[in-house]
C-alpha atoms as a PDB file:
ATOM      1  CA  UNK A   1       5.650  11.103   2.672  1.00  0.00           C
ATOM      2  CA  UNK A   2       7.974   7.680   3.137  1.00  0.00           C
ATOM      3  CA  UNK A   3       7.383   7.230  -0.236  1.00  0.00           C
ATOM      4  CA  UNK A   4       8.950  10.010  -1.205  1.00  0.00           C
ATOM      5  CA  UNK A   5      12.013  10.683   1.504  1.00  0.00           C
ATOM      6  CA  UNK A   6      12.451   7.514   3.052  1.00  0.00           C
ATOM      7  CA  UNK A   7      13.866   5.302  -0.553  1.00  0.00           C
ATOM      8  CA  UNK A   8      17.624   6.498   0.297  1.00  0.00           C
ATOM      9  CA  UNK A   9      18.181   5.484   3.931  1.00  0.00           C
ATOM     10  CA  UNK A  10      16.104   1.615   2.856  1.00  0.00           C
ATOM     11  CA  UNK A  11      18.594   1.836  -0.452  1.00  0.00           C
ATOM     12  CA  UNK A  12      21.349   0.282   2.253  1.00  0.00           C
ATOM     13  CA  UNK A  13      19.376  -3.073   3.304  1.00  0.00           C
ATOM     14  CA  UNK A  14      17.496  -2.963  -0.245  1.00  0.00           C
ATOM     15  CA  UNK A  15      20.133  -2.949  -2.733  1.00  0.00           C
ATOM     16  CA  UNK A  16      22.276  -5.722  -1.178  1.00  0.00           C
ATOM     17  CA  UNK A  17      18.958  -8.170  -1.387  1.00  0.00           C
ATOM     18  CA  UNK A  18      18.324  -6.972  -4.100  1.00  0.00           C
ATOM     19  CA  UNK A  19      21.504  -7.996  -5.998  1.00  0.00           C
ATOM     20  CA  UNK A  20      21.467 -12.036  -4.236  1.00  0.00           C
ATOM     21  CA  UNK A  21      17.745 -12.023  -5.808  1.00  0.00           C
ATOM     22  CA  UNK A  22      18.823 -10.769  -9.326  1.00  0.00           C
ATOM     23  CA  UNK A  23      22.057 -13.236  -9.071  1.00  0.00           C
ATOM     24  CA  UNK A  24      19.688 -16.343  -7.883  1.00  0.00           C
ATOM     25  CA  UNK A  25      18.004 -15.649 -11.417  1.00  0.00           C
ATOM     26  CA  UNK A  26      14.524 -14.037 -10.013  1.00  0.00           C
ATOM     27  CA  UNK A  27      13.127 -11.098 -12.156  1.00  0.00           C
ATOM     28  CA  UNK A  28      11.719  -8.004 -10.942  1.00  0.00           C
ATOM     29  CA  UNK A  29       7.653  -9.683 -11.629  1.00  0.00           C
ATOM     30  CA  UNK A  30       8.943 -12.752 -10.471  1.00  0.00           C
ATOM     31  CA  UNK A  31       9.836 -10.902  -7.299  1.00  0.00           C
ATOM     32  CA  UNK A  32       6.480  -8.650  -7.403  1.00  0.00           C
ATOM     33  CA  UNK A  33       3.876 -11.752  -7.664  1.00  0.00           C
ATOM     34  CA  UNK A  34       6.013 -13.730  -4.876  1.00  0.00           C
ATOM     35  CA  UNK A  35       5.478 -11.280  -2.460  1.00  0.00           C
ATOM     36  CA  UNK A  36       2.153 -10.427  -3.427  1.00  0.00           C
ATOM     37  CA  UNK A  37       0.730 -13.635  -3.369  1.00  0.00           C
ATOM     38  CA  UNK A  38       2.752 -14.316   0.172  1.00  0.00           C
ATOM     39  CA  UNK A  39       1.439 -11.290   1.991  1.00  0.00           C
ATOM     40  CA  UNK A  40      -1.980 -11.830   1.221  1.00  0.00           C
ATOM     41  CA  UNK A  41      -2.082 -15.334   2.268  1.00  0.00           C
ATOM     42  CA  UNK A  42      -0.078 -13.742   5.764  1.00  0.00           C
ATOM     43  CA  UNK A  43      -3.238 -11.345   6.027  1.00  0.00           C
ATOM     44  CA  UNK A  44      -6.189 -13.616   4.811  1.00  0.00           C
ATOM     45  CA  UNK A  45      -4.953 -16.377   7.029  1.00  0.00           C
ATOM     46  CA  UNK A  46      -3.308 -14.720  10.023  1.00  0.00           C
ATOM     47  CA  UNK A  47      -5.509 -12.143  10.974  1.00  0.00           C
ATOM     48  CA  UNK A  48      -9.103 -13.517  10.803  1.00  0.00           C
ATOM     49  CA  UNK A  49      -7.730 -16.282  12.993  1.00  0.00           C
ATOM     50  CA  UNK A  50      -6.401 -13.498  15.706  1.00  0.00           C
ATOM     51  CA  UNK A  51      -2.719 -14.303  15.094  1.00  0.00           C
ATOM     52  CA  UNK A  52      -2.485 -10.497  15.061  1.00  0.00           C
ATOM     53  CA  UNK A  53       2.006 -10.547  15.915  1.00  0.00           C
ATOM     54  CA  UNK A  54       2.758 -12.756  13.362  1.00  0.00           C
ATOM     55  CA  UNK A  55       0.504 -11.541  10.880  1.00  0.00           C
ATOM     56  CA  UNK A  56       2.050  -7.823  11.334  1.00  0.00           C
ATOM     57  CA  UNK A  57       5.575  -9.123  11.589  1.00  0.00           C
ATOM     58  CA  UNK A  58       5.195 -11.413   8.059  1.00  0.00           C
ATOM     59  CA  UNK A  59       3.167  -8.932   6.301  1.00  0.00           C
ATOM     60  CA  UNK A  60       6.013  -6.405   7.090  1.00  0.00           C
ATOM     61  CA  UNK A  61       8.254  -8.598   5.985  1.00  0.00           C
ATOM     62  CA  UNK A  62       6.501  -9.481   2.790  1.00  0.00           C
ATOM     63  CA  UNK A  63       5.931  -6.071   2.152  1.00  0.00           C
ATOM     64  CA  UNK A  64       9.608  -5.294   1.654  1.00  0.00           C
ATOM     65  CA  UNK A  65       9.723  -6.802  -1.530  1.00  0.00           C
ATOM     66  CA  UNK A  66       7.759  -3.907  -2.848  1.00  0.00           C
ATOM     67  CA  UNK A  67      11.174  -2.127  -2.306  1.00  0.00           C
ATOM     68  CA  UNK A  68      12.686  -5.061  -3.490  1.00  0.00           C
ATOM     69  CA  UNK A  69      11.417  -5.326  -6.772  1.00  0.00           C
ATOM     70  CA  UNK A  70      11.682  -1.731  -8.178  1.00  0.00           C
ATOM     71  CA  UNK A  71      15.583  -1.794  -6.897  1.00  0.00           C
ATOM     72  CA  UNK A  72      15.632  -5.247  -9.043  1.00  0.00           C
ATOM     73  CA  UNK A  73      14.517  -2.818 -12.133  1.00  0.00           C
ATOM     74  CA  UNK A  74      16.962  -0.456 -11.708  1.00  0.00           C
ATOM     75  CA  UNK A  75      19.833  -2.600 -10.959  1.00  0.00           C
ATOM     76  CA  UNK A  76      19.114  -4.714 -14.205  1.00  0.00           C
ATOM     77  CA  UNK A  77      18.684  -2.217 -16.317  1.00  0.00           C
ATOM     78  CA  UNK A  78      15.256  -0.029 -16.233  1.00  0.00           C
ATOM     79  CA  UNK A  79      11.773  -1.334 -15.436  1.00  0.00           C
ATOM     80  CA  UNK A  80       8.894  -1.384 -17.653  1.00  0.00           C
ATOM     81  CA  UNK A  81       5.752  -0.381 -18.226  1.00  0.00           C
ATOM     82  CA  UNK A  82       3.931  -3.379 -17.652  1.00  0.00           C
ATOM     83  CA  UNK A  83       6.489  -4.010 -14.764  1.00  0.00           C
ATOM     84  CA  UNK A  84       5.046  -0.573 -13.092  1.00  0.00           C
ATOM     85  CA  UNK A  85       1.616  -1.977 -13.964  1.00  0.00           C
ATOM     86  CA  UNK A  86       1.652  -5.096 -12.470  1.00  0.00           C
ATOM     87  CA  UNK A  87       3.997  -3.588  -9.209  1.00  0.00           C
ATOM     88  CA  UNK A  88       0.760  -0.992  -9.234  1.00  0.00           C
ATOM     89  CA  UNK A  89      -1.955  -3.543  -9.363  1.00  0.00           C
ATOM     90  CA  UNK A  90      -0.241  -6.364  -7.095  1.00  0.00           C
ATOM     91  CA  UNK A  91       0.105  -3.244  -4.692  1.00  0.00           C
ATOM     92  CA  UNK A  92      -3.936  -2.740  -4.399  1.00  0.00           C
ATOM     93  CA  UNK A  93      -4.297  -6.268  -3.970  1.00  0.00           C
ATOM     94  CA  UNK A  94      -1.930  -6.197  -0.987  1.00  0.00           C
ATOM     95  CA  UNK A  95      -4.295  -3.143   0.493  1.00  0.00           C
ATOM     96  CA  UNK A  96      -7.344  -4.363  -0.114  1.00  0.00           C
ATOM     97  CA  UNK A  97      -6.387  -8.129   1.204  1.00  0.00           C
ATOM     98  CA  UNK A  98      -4.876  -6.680   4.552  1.00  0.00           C
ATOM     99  CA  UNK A  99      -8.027  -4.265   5.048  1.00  0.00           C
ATOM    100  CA  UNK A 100     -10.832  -6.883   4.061  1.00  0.00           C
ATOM    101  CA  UNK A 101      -8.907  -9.462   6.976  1.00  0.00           C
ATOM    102  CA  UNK A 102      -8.391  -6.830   9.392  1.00  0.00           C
ATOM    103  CA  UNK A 103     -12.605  -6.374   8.584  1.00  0.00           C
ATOM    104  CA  UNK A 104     -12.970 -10.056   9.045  1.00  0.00           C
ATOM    105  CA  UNK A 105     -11.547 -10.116  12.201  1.00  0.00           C
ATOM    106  CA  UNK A 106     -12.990  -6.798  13.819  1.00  0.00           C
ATOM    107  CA  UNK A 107     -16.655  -8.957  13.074  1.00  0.00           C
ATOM    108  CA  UNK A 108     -15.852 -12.010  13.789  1.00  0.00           C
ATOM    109  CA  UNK A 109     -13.503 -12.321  16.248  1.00  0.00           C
ATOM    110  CA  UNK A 110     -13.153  -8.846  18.231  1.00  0.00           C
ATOM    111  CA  UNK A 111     -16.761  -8.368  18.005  1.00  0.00           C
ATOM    112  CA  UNK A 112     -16.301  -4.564  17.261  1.00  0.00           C
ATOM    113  CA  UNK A 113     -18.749  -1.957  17.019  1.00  0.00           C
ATOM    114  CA  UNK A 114     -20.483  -1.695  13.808  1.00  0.00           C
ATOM    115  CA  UNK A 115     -18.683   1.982  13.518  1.00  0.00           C
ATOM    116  CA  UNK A 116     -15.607   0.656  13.579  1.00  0.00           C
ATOM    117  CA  UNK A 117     -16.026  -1.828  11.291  1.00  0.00           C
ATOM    118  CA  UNK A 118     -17.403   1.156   8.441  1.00  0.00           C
ATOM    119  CA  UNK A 119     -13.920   3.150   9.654  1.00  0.00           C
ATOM    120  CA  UNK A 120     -11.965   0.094   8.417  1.00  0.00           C
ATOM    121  CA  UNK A 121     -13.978  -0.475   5.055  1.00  0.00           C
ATOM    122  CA  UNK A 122     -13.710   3.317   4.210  1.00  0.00           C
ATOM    123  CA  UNK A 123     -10.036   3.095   4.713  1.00  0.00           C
ATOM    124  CA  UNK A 124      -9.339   0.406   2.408  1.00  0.00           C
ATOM    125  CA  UNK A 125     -11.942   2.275  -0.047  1.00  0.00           C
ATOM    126  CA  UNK A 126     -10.006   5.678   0.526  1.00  0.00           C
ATOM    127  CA  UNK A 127      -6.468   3.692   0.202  1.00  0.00           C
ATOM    128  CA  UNK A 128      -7.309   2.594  -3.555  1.00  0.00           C
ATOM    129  CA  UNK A 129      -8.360   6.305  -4.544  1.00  0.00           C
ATOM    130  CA  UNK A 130      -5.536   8.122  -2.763  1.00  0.00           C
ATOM    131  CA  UNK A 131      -3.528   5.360  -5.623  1.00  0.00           C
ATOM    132  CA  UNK A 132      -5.675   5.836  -8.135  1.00  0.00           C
ATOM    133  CA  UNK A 133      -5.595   9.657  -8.630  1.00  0.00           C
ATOM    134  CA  UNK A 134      -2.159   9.484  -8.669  1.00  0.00           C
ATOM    135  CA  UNK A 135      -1.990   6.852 -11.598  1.00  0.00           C
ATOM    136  CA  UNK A 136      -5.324   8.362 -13.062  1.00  0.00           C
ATOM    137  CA  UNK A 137      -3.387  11.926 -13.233  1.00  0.00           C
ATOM    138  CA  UNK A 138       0.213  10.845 -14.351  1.00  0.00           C
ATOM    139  CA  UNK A 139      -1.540   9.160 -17.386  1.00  0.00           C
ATOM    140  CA  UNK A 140      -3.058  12.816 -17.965  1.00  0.00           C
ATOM    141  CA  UNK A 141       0.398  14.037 -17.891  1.00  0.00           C
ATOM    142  CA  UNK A 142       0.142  15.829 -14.271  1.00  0.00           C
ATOM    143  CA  UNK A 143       2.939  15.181 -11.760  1.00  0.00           C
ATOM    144  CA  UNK A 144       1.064  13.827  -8.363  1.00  0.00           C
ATOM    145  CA  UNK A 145       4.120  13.760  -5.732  1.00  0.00           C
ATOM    146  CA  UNK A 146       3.681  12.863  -2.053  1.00  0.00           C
ATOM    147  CA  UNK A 147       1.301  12.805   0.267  1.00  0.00           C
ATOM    148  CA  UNK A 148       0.336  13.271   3.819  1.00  0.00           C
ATOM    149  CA  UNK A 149      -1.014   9.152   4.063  1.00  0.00           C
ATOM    150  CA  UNK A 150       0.648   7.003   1.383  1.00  0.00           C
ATOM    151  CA  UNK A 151       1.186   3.010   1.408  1.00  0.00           C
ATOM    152  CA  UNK A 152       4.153   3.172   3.400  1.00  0.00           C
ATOM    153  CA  UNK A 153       2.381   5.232   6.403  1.00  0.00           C
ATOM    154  CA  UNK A 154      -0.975   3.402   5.809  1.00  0.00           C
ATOM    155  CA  UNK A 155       0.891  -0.095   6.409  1.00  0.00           C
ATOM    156  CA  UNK A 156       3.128   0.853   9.030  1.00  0.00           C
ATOM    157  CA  UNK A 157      -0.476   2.323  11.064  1.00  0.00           C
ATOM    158  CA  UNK A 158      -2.053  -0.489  10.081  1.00  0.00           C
ATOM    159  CA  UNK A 159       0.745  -3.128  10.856  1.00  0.00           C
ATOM    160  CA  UNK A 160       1.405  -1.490  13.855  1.00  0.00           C
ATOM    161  CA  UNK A 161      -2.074  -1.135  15.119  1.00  0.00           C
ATOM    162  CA  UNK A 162      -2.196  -5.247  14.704  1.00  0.00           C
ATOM    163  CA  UNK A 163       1.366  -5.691  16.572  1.00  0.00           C
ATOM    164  CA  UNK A 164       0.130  -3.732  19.712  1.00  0.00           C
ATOM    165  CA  UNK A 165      -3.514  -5.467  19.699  1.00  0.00           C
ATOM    166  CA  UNK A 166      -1.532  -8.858  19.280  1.00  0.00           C
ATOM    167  CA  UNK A 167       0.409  -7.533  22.747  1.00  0.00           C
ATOM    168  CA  UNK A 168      -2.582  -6.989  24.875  1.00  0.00           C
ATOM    169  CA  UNK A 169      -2.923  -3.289  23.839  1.00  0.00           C
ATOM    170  CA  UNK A 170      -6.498  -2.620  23.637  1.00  0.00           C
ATOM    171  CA  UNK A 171      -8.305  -0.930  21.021  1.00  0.00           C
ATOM    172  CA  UNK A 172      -4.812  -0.736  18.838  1.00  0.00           C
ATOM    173  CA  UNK A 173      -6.651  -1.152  15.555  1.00  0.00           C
ATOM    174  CA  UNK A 174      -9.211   0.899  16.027  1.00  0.00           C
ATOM    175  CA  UNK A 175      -7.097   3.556  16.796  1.00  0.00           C
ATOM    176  CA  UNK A 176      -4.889   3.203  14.425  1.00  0.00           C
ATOM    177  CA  UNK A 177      -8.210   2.802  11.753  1.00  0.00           C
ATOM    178  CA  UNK A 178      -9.245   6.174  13.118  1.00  0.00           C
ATOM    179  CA  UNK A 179      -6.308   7.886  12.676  1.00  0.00           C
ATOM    180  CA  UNK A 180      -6.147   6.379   8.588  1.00  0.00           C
ATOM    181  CA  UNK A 181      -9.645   7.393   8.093  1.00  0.00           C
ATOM    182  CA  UNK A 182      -8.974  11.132   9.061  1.00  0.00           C
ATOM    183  CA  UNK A 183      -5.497  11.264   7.070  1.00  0.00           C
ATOM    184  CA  UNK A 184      -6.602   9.451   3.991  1.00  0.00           C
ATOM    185  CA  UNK A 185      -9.319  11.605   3.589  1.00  0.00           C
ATOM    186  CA  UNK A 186      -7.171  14.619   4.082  1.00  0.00           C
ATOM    187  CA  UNK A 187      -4.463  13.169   1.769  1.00  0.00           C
ATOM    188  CA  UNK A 188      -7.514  12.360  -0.986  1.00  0.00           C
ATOM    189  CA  UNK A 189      -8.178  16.124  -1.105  1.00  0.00           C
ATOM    190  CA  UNK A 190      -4.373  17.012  -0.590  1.00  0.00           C
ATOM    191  CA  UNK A 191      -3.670  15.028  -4.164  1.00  0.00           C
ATOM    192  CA  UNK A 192      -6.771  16.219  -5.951  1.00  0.00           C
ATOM    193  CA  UNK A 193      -5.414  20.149  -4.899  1.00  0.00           C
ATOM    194  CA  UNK A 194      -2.109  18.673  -6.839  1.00  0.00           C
ATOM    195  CA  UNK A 195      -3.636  17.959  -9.576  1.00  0.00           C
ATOM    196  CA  UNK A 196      -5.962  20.619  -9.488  1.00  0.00           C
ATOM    197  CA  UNK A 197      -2.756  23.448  -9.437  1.00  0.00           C
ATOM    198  CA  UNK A 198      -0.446  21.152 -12.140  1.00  0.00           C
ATOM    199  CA  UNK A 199       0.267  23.516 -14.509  1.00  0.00           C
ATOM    200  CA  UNK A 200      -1.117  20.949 -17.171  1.00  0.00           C
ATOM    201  CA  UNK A 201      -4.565  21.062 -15.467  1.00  0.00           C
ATOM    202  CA  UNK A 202      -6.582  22.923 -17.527  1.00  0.00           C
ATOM    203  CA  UNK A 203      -5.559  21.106 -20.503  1.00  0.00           C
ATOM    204  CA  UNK A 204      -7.783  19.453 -23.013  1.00  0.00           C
ATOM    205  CA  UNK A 205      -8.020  15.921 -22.983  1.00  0.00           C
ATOM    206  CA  UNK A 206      -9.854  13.729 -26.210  1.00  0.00           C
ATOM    207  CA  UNK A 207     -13.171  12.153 -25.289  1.00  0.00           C
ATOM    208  CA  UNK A 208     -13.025   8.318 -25.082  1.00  0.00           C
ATOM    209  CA  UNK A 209     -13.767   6.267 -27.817  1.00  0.00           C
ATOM    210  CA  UNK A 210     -17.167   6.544 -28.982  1.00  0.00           C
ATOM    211  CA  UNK A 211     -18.083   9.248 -27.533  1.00  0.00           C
END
């Protein structure tokens, strides 16, 4: 849902940053990979070790510059499509690197109930489908908009979840795991009833090559 109505009021802290980047001579992939690589070392590190603040408060941080970079696009002229590829495919890296440490540490460190731990490892499973039938669609020409659960919601729950642990409020995580399993199961179904009533649903594709 952020995804969708939340770009215009974050176009007044993104654009300005946007413009110093583009003017210190980064490019939009430049930008991408930087805070790719950055928030997954914030998660892989921070969070199996039980720094739980200041792995939600750098992560959120880091995460910005997925904002960051498509603003960069537009601003310099149009992005393209490997630029949407590689913002697409740094984004599941992000997901899966902040779900796999936030796995790590319910195991090793909070000692969590073996439940728990299968909540968080279906969420990160369910977070790279709810993305995927959304790219896998658009490339079949159906328009797959919005979204009860989508990245924005999943990392501020997430995020959040680690903040309030980090602060002595108990069970934070698993709560906030909970609550992502339930809506990014609903919002797998939600997108597959998109794509299901697009009015280019029903139409024929080719079969793959040799086949």
């Amino acid at each position: 849902m952020l995804s969708v109505h939340g770009r215009k009021p974050a176009a007044v802290v993104v654009e300005p940053v946007a413009k110093a980047l583009l003017k210190a001579g980064l490019t939009p992939n430049a930008t991408t990979v930087a805070g790719t690589v950055a928030t997954m070392a914030a998660a892989m590190v921070l969070i199996p070790t039980g720094h739980l603040v200041w792995a939600a408060v750098l992560s959120t941080l880091f995460a910005a510059f997925d904002m960051v970079d498509g603003t960069m696009a537009r601003l310099s002229g149009g992005g393209t499509a490997f630029g949407a590829t590689l913002d697409a495919s740094c984004d599941r890296l992000t997901d899966g690197a902040l779900f796999g440490a936030i796995a790590m540490w319910m195991v090793y460190v909070a000692d969590a109930a073996p439940v728990n731990v299968a909540v968080c490892l279906a969420v990160l499973v369910l977070s790279q489908v709810i993305s995927y039938i959304k790219a896998r669609g658009e490339a079949g020409g159906l328009n797959i908009v919005g979204g009860l659960i989508e990245r924005p919601e999943r990392l501020i729950l997430a995020l959040g979840g680690l903040a309030l642990e980090g602060f002595g409020v108990p069970h934070a995580v698993e709560v906030a795991l909970w609550i992502l399993l339930v809506g990014s199961a609903y919002t797998v179904v939600q997108r597959l009833q998109f794509a299901a009533h697009d009015e280019g649903a029903a139409a024929a594709v080719a079969p793959p090559a040799g086949a």
